[in-house]
C-alpha atoms as a PDB file:
ATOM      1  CA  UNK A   1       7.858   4.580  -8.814  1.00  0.00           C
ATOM      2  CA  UNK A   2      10.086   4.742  -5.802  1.00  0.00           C
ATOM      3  CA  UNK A   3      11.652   2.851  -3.125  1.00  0.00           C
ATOM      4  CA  UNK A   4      10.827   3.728   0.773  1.00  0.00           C
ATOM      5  CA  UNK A   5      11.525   3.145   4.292  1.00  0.00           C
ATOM      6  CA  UNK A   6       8.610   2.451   6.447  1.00  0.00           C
ATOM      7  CA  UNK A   7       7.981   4.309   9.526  1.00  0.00           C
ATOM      8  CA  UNK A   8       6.301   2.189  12.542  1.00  0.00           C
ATOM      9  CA  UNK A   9       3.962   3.892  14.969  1.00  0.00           C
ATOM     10  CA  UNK A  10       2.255   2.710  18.037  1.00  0.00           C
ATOM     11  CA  UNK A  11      -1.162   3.639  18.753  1.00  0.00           C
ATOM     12  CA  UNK A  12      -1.631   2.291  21.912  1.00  0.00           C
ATOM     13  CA  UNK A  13       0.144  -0.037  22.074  1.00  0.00           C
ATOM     14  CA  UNK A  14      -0.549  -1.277  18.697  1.00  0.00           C
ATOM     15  CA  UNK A  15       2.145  -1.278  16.230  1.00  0.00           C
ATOM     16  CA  UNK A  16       1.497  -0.191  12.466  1.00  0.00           C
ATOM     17  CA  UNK A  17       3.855   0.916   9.213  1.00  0.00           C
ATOM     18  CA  UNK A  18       3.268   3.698   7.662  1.00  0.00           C
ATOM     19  CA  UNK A  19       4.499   5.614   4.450  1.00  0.00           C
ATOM     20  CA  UNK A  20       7.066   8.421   5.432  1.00  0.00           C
ATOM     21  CA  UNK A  21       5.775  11.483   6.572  1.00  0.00           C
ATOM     22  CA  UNK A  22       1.773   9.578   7.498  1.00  0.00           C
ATOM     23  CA  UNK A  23       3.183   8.277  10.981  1.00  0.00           C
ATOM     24  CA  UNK A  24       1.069  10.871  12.408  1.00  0.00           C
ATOM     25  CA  UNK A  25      -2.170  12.605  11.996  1.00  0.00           C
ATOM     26  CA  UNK A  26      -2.378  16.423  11.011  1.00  0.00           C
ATOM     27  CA  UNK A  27      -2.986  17.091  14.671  1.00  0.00           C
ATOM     28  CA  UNK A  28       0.645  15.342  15.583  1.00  0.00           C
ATOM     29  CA  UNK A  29      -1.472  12.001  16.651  1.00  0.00           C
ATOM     30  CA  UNK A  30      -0.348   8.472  16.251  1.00  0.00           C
ATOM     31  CA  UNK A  31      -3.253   6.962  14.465  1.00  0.00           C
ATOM     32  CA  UNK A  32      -3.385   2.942  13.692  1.00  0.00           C
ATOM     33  CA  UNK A  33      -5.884   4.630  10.445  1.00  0.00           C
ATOM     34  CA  UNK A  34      -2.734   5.819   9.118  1.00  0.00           C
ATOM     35  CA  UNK A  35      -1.294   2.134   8.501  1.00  0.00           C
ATOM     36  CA  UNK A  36      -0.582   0.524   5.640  1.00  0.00           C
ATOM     37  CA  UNK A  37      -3.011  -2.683   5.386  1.00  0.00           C
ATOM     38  CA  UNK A  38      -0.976  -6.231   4.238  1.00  0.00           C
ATOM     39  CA  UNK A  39      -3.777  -8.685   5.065  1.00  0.00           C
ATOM     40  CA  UNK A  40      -4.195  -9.067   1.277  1.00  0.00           C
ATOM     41  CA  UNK A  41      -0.362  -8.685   0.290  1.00  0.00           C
ATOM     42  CA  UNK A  42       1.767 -11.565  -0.130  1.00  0.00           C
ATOM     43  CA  UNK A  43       4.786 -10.491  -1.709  1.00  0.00           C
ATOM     44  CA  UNK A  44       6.772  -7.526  -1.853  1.00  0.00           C
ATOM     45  CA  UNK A  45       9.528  -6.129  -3.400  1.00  0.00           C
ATOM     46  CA  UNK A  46      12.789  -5.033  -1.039  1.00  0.00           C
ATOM     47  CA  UNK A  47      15.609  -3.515  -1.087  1.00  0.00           C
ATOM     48  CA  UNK A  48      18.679  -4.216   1.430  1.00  0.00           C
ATOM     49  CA  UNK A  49      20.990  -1.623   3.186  1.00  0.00           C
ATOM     50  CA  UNK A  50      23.615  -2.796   0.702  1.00  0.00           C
ATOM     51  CA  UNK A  51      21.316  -2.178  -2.186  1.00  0.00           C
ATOM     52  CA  UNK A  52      20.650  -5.844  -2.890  1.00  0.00           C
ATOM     53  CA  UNK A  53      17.222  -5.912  -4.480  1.00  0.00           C
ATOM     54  CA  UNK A  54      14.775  -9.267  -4.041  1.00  0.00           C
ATOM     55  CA  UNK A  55      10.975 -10.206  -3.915  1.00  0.00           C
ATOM     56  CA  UNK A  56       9.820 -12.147  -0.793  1.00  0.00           C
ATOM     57  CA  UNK A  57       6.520 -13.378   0.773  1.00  0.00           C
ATOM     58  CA  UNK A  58       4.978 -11.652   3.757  1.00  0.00           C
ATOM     59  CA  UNK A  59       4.944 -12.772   6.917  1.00  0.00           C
ATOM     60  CA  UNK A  60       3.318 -11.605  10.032  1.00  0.00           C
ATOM     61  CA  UNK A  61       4.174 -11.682  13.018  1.00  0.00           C
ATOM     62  CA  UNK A  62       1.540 -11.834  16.271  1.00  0.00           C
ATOM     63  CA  UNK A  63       2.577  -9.772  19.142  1.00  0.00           C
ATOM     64  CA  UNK A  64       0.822  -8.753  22.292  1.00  0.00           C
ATOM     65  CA  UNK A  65       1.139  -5.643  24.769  1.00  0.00           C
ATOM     66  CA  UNK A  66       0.051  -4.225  27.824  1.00  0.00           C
ATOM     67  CA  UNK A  67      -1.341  -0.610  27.857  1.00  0.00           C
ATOM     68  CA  UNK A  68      -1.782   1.482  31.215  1.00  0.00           C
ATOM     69  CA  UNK A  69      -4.064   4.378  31.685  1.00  0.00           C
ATOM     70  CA  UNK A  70      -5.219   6.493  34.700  1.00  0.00           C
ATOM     71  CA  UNK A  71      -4.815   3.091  36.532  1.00  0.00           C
ATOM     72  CA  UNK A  72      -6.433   0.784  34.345  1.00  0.00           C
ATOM     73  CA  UNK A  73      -4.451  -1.706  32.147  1.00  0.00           C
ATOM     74  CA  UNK A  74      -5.435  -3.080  28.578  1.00  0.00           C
ATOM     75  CA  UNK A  75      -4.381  -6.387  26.290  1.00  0.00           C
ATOM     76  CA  UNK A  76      -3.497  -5.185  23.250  1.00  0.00           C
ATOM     77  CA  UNK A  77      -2.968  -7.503  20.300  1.00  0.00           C
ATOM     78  CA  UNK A  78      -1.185  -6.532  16.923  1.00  0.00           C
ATOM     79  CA  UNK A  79       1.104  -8.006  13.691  1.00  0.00           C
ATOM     80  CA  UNK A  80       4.524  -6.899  12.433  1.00  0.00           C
ATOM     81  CA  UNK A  81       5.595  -7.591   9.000  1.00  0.00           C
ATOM     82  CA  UNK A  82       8.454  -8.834   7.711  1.00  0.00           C
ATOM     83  CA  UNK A  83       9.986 -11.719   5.705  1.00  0.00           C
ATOM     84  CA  UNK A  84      12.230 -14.633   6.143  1.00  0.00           C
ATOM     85  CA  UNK A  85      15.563 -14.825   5.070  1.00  0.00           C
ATOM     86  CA  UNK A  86      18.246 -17.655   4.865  1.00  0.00           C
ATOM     87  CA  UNK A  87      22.088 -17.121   5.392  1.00  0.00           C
ATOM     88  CA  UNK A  88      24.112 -19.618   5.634  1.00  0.00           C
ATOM     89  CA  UNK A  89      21.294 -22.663   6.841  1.00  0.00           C
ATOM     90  CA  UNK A  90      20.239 -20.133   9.440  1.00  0.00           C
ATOM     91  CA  UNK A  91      16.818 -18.647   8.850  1.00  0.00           C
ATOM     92  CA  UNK A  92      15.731 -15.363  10.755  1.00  0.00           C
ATOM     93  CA  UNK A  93      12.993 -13.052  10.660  1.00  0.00           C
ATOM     94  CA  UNK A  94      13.653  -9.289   9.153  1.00  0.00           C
ATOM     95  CA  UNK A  95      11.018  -6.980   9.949  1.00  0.00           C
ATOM     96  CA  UNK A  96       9.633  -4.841   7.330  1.00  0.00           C
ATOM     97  CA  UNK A  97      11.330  -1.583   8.772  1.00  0.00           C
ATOM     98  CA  UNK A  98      14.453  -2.658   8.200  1.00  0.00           C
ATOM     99  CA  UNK A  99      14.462  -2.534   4.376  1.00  0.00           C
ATOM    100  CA  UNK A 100      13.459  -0.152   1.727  1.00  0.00           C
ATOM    101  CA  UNK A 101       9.872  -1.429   0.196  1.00  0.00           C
ATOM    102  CA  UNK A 102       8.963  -0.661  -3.341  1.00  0.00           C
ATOM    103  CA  UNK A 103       5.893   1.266  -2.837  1.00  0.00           C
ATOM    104  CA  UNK A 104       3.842   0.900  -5.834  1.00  0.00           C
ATOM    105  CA  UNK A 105       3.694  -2.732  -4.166  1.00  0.00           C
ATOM    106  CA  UNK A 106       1.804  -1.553  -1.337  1.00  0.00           C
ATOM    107  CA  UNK A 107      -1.682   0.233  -3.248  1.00  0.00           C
ATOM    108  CA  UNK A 108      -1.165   3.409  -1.191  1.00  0.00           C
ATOM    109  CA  UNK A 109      -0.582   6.940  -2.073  1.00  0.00           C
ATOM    110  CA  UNK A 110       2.103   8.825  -0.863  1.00  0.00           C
ATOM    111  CA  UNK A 111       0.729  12.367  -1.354  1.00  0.00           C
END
């Protein structure tokens, strides 16, 4: 059981999290297939910077991008992760890179 930092890539213009070290595909790729799925996850555990441990709910995040190539240009739609968090009556958005997740949260294999 361990705690990790998530790694984003972009594959295409589509953001995804990853476990260290699977950002990429054998070849040196980014590869959306590498992400880590949280349609079906609704809480996780977290740790801060500071080491200040909690368990929050999920919540995504739709973003959109543009994507050129050889000329042509392409809508790209995606979700970041992340959680809300409350300090002093202000609420704000911290996305899932940020922190350390516990990983046996997420059903995925590190090796």
């Amino acid at each position: 059981m361990s705690w990790v930092k998530l790694e984003k890539g972009n594959d295409w213009g589509r953001v995804y999290y990853a476990l260290p070290g699977k950002r990429l595909t054998p070849d040196g790729f980014a590869s959306i297939k590498n992400g880590i799925d949280f349609e079906n996850l609704n809480k996780i555990n977290i740790r801060f910077p500071s080491g200040k441990e909690s368990c929050v709910s999920i919540v995504s995040k739709e973003e959109h991008a543009t994507v050129g190539d050889m000329g042509h240009t392409y809508s790209v739609k995606y979700n970041l992760y992340g959680f809300k968090a409350n300090y002093d009556e202000i609420s704000t958005w911290i996305d899932l890179d940020q922190v350390e997740v516990w990983q046996e949260d997420l059903n995925v294999e590190q090796s």
